[in-house]
PDB file of N, CA and C in Angstrom:
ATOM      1  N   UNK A   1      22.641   4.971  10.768  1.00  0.00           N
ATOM      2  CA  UNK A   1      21.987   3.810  10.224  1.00  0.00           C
ATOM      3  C   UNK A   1      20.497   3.891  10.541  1.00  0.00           C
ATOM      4  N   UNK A   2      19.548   3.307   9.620  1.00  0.00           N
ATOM      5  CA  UNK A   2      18.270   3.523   9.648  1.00  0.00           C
ATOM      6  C   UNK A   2      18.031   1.961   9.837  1.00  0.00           C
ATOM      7  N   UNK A   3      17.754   1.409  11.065  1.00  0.00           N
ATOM      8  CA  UNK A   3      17.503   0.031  11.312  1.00  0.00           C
ATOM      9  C   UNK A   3      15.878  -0.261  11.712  1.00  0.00           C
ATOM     10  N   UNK A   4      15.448  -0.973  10.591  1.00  0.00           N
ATOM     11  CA  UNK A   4      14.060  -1.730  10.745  1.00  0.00           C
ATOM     12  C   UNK A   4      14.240  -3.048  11.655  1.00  0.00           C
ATOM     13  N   UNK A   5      13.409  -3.457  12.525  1.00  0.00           N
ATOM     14  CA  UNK A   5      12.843  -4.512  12.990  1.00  0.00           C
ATOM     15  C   UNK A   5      11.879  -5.714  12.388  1.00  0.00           C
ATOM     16  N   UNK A   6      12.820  -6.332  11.795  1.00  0.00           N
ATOM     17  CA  UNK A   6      11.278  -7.916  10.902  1.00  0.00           C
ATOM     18  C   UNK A   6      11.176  -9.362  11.723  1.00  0.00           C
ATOM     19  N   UNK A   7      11.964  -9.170  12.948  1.00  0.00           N
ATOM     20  CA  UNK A   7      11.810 -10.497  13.919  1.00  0.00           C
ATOM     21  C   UNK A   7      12.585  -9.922  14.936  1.00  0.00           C
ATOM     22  N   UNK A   8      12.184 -10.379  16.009  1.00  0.00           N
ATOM     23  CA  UNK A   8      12.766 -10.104  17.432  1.00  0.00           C
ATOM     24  C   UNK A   8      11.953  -9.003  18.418  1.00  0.00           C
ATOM     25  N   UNK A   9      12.892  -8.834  19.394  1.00  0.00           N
ATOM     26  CA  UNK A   9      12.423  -7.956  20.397  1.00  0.00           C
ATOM     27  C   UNK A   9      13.957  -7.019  20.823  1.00  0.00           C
ATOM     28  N   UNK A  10      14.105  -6.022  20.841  1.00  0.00           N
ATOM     29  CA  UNK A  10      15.507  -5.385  21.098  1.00  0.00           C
ATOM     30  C   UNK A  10      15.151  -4.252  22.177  1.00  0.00           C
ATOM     31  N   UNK A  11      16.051  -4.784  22.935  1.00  0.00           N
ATOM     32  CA  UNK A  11      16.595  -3.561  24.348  1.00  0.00           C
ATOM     33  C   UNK A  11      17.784  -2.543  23.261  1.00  0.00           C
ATOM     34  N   UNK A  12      17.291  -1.376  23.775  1.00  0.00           N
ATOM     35  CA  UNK A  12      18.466  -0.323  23.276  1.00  0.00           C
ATOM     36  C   UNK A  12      18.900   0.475  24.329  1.00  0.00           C
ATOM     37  N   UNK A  13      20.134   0.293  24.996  1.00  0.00           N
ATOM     38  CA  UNK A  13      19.905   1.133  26.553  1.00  0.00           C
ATOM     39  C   UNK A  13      21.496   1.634  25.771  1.00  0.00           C
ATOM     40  N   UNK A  14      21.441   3.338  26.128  1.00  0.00           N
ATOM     41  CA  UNK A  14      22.519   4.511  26.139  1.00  0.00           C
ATOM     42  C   UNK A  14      21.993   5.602  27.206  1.00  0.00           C
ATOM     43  N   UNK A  15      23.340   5.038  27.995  1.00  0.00           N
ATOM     44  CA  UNK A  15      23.517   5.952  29.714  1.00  0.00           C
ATOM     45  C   UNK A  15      21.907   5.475  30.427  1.00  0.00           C
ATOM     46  N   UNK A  16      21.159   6.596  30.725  1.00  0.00           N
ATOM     47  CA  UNK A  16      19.645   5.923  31.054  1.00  0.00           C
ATOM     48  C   UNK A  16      18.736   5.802  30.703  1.00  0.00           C
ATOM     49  N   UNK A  17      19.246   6.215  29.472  1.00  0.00           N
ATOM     50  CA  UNK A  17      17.972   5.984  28.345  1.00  0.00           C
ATOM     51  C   UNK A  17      17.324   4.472  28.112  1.00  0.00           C
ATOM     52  N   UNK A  18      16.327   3.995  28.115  1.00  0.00           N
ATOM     53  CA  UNK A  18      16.546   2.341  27.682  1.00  0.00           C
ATOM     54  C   UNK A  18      15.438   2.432  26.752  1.00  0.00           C
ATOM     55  N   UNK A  19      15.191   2.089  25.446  1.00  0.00           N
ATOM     56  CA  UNK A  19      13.927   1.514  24.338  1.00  0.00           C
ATOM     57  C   UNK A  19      14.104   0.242  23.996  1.00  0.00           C
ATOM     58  N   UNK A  20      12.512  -0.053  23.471  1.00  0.00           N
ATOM     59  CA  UNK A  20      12.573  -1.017  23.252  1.00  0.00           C
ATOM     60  C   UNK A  20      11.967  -1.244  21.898  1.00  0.00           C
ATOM     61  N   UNK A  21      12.141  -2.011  21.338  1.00  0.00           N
ATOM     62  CA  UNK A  21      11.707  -2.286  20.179  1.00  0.00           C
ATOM     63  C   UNK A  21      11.139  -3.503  19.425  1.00  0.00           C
ATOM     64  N   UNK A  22      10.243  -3.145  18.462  1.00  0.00           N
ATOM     65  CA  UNK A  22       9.358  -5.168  18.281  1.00  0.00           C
ATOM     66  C   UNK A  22       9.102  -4.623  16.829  1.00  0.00           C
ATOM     67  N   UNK A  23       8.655  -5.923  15.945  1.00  0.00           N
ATOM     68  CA  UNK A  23       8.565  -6.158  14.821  1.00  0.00           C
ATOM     69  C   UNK A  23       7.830  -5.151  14.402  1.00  0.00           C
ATOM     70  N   UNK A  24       8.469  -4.171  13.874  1.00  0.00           N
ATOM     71  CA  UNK A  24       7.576  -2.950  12.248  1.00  0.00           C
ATOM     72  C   UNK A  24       8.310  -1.995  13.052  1.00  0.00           C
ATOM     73  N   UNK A  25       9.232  -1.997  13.936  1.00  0.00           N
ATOM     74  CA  UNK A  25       9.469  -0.655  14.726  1.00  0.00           C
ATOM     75  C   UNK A  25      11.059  -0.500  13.929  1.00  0.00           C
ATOM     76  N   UNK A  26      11.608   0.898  13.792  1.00  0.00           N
ATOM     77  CA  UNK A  26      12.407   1.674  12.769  1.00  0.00           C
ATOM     78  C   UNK A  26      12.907   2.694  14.238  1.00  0.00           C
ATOM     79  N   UNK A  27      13.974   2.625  13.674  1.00  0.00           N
ATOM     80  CA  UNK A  27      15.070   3.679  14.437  1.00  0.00           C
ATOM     81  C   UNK A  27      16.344   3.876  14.206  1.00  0.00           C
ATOM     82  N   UNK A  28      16.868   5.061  14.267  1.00  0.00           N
ATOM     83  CA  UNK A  28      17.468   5.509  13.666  1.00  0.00           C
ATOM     84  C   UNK A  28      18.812   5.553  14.855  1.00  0.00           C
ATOM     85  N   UNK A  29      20.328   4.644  14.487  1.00  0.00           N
ATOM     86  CA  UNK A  29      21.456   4.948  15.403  1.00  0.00           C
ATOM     87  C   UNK A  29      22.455   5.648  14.670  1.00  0.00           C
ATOM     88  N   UNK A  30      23.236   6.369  15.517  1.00  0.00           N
ATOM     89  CA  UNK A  30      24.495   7.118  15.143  1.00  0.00           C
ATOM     90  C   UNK A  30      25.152   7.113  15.686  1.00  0.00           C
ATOM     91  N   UNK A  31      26.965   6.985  15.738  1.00  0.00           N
ATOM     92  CA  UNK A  31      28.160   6.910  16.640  1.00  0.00           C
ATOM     93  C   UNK A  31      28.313   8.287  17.175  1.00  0.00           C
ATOM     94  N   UNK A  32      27.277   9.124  17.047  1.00  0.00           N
ATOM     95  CA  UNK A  32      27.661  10.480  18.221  1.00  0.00           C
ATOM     96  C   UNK A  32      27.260  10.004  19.146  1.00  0.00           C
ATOM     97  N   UNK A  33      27.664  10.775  20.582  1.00  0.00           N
ATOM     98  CA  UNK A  33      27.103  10.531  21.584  1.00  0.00           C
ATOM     99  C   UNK A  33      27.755   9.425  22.539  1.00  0.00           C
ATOM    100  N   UNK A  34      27.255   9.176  23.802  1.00  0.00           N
ATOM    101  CA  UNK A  34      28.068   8.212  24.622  1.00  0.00           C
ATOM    102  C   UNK A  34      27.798   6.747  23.914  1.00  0.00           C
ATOM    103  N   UNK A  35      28.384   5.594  24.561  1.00  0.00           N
ATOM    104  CA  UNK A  35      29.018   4.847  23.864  1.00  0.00           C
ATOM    105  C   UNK A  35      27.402   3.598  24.777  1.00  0.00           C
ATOM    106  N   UNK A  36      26.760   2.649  23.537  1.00  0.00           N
ATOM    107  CA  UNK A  36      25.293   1.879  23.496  1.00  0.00           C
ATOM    108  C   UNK A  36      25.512   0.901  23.247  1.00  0.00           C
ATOM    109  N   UNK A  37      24.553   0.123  23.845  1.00  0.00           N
ATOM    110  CA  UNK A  37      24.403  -1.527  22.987  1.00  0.00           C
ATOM    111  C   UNK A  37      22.943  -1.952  22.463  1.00  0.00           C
ATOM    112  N   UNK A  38      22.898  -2.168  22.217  1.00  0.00           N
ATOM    113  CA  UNK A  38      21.294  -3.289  21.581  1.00  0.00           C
ATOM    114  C   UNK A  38      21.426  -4.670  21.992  1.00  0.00           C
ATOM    115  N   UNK A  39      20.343  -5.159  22.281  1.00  0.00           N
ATOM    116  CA  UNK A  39      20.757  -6.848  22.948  1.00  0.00           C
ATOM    117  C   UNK A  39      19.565  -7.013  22.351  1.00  0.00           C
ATOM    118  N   UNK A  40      19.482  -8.430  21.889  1.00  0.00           N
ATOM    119  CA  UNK A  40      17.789  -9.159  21.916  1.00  0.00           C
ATOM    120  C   UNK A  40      17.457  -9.872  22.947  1.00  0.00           C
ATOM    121  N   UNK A  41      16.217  -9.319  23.169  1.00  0.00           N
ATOM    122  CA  UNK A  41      15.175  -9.720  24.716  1.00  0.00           C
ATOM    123  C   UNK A  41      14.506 -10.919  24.039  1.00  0.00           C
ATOM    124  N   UNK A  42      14.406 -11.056  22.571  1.00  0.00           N
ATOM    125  CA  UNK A  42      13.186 -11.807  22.518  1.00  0.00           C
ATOM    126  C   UNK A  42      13.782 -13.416  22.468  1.00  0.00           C
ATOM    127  N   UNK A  43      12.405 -14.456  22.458  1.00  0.00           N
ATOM    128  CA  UNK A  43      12.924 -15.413  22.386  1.00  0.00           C
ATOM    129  C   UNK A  43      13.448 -16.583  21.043  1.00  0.00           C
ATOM    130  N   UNK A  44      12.983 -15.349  19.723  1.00  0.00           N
ATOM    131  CA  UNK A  44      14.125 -16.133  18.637  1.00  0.00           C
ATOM    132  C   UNK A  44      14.733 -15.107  18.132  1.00  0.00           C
ATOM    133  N   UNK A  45      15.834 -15.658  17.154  1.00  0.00           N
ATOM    134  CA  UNK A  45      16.957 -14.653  16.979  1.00  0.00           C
ATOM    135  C   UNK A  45      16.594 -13.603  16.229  1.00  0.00           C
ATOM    136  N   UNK A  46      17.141 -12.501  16.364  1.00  0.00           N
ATOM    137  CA  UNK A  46      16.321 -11.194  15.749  1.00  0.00           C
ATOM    138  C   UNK A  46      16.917 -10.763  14.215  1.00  0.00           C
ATOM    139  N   UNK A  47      15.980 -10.573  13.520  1.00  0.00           N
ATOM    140  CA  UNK A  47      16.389  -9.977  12.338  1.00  0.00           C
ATOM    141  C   UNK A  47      16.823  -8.696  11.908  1.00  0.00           C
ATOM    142  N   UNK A  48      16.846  -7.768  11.610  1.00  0.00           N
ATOM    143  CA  UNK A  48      17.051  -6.194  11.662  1.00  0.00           C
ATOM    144  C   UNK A  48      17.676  -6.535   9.802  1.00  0.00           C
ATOM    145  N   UNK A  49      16.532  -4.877   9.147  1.00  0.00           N
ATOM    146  CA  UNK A  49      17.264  -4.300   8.178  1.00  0.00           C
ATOM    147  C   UNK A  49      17.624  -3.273   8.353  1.00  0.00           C
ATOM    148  N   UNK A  50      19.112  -2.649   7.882  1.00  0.00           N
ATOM    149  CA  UNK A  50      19.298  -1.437   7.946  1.00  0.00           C
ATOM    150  C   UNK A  50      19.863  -0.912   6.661  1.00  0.00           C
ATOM    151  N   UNK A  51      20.185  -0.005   6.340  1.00  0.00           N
ATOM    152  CA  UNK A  51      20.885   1.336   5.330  1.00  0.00           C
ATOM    153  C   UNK A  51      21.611   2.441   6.633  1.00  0.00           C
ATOM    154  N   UNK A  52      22.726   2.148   5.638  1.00  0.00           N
ATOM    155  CA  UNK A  52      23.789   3.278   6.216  1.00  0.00           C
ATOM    156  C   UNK A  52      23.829   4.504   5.188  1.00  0.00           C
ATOM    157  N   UNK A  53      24.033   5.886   5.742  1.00  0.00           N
ATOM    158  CA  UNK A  53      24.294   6.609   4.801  1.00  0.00           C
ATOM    159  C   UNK A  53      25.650   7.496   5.329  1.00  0.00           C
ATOM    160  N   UNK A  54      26.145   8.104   4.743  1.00  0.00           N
ATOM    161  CA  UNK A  54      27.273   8.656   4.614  1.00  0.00           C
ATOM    162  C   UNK A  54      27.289  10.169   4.586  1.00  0.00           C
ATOM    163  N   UNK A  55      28.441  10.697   4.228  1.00  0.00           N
ATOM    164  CA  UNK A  55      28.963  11.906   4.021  1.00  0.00           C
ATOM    165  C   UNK A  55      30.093  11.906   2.800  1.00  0.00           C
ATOM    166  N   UNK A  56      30.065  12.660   1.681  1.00  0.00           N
ATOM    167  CA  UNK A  56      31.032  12.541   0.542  1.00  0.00           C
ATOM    168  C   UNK A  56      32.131  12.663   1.466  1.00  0.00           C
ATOM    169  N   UNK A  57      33.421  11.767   1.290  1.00  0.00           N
ATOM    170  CA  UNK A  57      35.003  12.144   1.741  1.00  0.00           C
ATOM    171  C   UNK A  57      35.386  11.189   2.917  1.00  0.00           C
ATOM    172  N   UNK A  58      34.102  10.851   3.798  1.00  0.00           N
ATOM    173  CA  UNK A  58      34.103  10.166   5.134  1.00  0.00           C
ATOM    174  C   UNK A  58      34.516   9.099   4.651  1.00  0.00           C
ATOM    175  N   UNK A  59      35.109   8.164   5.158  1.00  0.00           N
ATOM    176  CA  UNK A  59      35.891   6.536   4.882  1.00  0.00           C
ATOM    177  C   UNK A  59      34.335   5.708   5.225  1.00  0.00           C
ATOM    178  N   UNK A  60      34.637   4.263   4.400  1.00  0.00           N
ATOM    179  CA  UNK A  60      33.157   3.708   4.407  1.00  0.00           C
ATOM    180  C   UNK A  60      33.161   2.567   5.620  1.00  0.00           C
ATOM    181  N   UNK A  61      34.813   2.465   6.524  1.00  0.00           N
ATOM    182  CA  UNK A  61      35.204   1.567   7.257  1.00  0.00           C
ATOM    183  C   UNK A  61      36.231   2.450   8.209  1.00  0.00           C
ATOM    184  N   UNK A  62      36.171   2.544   9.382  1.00  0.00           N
ATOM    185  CA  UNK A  62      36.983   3.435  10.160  1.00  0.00           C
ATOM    186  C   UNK A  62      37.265   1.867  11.341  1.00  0.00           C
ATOM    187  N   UNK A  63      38.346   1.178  11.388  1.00  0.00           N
ATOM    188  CA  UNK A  63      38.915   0.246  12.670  1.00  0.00           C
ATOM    189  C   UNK A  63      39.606   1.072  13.347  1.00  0.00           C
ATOM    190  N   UNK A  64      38.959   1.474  14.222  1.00  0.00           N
ATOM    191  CA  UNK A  64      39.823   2.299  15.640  1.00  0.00           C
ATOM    192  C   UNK A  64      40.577   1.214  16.546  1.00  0.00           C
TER     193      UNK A  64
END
């Protein structure tokens, strides 16, 4: 997923990695890798746009 920032403030912490992120900031998440959260730091509720992209054949919804 290619997630833009248009309101808020976001903690992104995976293992010890921690970023942070504020309005015009873009980053890019993927389910490889150990297992992350995103929280909002800021003090109103955060907006985020994103686009998902795919792989031909991959399911567009996987409930584990």
């Amino acid at each position: 997923m290619l997630i833009h920032v248009t309101r808020g403030r976001l903690k992104h912490v995976r293992d010890e990695e921690i970023y942070f992120f504020k309005v015009g900031d873009a980053f890019i998440e993927t389910n490889n890798g150990d297992e992350d959260y995103v929280k909002n730091v800021g003090k109103r509720p955060a907006i985020l746009h994103l686009g998902a992209l795919s792989v031909v054949g991959m399911p567009r919804a996987i409930n584990k």
